[in-house]
C-alpha atoms as a PDB file:
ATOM      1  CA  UNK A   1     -11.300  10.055  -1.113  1.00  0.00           C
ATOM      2  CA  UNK A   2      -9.093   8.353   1.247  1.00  0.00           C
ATOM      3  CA  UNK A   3      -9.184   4.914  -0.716  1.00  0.00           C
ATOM      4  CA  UNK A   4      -8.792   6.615  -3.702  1.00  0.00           C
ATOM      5  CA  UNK A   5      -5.912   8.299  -2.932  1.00  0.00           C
ATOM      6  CA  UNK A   6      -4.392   4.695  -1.516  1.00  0.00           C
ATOM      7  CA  UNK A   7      -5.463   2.978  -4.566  1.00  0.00           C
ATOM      8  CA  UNK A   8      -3.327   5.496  -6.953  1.00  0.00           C
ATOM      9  CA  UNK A   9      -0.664   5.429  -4.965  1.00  0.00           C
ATOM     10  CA  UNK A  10      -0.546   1.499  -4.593  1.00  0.00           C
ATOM     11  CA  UNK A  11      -1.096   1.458  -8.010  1.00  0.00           C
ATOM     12  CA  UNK A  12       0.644   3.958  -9.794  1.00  0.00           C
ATOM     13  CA  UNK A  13      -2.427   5.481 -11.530  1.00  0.00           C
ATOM     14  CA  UNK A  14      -3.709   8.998 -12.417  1.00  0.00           C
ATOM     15  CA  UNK A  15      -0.046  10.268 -12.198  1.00  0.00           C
ATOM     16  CA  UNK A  16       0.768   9.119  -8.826  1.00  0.00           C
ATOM     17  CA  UNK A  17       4.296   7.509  -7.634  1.00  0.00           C
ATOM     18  CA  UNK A  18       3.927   3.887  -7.350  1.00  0.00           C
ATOM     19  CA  UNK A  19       4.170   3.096  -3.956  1.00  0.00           C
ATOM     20  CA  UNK A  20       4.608  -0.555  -2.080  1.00  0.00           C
ATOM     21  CA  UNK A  21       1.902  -1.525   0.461  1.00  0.00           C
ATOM     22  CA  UNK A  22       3.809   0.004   3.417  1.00  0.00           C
ATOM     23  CA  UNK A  23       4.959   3.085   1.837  1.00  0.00           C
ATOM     24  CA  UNK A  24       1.339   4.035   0.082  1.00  0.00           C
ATOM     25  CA  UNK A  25      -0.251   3.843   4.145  1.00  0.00           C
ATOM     26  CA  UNK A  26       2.277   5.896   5.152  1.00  0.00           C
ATOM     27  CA  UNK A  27       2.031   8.257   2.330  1.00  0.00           C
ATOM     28  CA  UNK A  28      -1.700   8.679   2.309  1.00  0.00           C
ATOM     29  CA  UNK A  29      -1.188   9.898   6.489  1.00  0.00           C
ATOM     30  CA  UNK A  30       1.321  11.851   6.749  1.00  0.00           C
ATOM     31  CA  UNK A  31      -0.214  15.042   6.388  1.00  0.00           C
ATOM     32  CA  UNK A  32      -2.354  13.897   9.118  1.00  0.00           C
ATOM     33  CA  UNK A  33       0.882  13.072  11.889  1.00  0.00           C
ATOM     34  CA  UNK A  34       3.841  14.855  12.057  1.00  0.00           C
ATOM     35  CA  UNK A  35       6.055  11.692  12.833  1.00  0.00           C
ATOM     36  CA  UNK A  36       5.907  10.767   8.803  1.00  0.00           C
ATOM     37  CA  UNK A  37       8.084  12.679   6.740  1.00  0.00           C
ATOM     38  CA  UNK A  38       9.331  12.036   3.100  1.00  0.00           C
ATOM     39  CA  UNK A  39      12.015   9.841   4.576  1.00  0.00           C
ATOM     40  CA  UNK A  40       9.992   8.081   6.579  1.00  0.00           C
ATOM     41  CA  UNK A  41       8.110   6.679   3.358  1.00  0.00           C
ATOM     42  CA  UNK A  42      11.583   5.962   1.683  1.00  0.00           C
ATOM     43  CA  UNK A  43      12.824   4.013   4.666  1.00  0.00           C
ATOM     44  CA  UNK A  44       9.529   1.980   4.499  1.00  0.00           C
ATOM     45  CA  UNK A  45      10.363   0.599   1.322  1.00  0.00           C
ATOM     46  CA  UNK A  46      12.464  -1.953   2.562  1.00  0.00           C
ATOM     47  CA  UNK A  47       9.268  -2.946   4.420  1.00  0.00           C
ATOM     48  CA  UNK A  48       6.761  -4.118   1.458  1.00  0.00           C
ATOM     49  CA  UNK A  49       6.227  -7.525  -0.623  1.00  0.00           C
ATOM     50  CA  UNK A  50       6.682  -9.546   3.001  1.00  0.00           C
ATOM     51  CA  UNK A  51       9.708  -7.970   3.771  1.00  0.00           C
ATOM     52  CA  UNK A  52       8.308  -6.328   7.150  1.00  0.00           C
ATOM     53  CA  UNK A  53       9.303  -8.236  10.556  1.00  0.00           C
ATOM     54  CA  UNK A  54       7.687 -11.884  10.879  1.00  0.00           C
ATOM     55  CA  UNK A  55       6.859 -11.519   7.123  1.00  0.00           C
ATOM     56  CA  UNK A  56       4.040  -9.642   8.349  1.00  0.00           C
ATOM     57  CA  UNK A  57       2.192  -7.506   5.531  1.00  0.00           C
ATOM     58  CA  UNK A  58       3.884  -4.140   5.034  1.00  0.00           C
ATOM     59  CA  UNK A  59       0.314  -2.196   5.505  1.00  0.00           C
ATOM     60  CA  UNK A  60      -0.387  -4.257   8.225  1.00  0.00           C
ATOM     61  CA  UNK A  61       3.208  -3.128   9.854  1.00  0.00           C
ATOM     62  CA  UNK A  62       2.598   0.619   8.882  1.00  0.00           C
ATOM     63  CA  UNK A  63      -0.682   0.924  10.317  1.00  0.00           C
ATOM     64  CA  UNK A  64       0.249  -0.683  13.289  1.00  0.00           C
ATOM     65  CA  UNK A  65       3.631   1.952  13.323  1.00  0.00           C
ATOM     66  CA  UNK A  66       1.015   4.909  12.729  1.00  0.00           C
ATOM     67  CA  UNK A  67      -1.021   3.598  15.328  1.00  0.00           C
ATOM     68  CA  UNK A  68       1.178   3.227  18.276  1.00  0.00           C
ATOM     69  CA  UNK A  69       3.154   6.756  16.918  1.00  0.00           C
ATOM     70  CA  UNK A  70      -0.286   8.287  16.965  1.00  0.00           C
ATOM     71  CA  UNK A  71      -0.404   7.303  20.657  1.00  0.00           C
ATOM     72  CA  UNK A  72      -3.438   4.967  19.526  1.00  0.00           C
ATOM     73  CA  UNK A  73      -1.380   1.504  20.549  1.00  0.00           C
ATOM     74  CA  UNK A  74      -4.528  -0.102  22.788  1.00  0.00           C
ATOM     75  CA  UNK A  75      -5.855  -0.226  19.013  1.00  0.00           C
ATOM     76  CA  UNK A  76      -3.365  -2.303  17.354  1.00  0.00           C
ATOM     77  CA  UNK A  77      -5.069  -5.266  18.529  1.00  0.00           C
ATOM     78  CA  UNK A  78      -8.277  -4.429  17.377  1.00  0.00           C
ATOM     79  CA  UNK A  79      -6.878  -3.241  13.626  1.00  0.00           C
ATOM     80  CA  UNK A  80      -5.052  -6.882  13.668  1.00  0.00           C
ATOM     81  CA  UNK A  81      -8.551  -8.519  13.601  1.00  0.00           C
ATOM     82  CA  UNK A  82     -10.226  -6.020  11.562  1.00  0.00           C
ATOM     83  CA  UNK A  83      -7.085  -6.855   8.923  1.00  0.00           C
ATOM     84  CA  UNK A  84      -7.806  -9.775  10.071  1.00  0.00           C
ATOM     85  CA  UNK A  85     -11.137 -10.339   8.670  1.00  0.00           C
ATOM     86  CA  UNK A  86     -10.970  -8.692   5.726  1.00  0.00           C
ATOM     87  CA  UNK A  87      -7.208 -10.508   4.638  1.00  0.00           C
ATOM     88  CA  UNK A  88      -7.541 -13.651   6.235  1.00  0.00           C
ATOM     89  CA  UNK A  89      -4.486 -13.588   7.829  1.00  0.00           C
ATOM     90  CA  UNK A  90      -1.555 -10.872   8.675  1.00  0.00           C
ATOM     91  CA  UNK A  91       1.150 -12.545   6.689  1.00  0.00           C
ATOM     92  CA  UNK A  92       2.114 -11.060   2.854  1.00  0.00           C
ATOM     93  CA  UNK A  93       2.748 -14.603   1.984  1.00  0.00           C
ATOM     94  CA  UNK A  94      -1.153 -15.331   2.771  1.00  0.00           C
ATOM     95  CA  UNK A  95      -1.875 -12.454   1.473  1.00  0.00           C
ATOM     96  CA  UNK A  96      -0.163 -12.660  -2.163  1.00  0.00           C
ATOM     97  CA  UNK A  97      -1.552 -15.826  -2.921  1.00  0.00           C
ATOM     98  CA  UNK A  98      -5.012 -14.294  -3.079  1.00  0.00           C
ATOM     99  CA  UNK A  99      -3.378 -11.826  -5.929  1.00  0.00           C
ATOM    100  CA  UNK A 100      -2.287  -8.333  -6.284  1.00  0.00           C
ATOM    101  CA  UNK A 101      -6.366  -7.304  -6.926  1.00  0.00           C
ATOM    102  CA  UNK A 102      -7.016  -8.464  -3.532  1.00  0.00           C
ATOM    103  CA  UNK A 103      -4.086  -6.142  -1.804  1.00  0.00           C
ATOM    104  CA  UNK A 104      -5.866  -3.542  -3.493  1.00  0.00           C
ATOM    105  CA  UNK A 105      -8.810  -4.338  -1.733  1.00  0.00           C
ATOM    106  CA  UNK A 106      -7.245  -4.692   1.598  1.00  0.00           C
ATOM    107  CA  UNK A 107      -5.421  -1.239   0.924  1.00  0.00           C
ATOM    108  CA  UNK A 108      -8.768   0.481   0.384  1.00  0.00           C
ATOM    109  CA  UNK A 109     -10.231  -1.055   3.874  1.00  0.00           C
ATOM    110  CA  UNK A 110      -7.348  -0.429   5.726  1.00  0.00           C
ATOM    111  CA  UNK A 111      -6.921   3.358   4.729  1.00  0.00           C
ATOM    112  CA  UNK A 112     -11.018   3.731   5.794  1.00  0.00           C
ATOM    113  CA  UNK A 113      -9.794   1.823   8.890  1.00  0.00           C
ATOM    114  CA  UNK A 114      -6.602   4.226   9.753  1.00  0.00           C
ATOM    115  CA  UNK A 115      -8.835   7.503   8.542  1.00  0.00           C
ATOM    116  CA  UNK A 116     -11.740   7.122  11.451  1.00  0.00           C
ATOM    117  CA  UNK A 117      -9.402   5.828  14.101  1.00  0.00           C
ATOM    118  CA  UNK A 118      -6.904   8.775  14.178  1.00  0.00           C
END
């Protein structure tokens, strides 16, 4: 359900928003935390297509904001190498070059990731 729900919003299917990478991990959570409003997901959009700090993937930089928000920090390291291994690396640039099917994929495993770690 929860990669589903990523999925439509990353992709703008089945009459969801389309939503960057960072704003769709955000989105999927925040009726989960209380720290991610509506706002919260609009302010993120500056954050997607390697715009996040370092030019670090923008669901790699939300998760890792949900994460250490959720009071969950001493598992940022171990979602970097999860991400990691699934990505090949935590920069968009890497990342893009693999094509936009491939984000999807890495959407999908990091919203399973997020859902059993919170």
């Amino acid at each position: 359900m929860i990669k589903e729900r990523a999925v439509n919003h990353f992709t703008g299917k089945k009459g969801y928003s389309r939503l960057n990478c960072a704003q769709t991990i955000l989105e999927i959570f925040k009726d989960r935390v209380d720290f991610i409003s509506d706002k919260t997901v609009s302010d993120f959009k500056k954050m997607g297509v390697g715009k996040a700090p370092g030019g670090e993937c923008g669901m790699v930089y939300a998760a890792k904001y949900i994460l250490d928000n959720s009071g969950k920090s001493e598992n940022i390291e171990e979602f970097e190498n999860f991400f990691t291994d699934q990505a090949g690396s935590l920069k968009c640039s890497d990342i893009r070059k693999k094509k936009r099917d491939f984000c999807t994929l890495c959407m999908e495993e990091t919203a399973e990731y997020l859902d059993g770690n919170l």
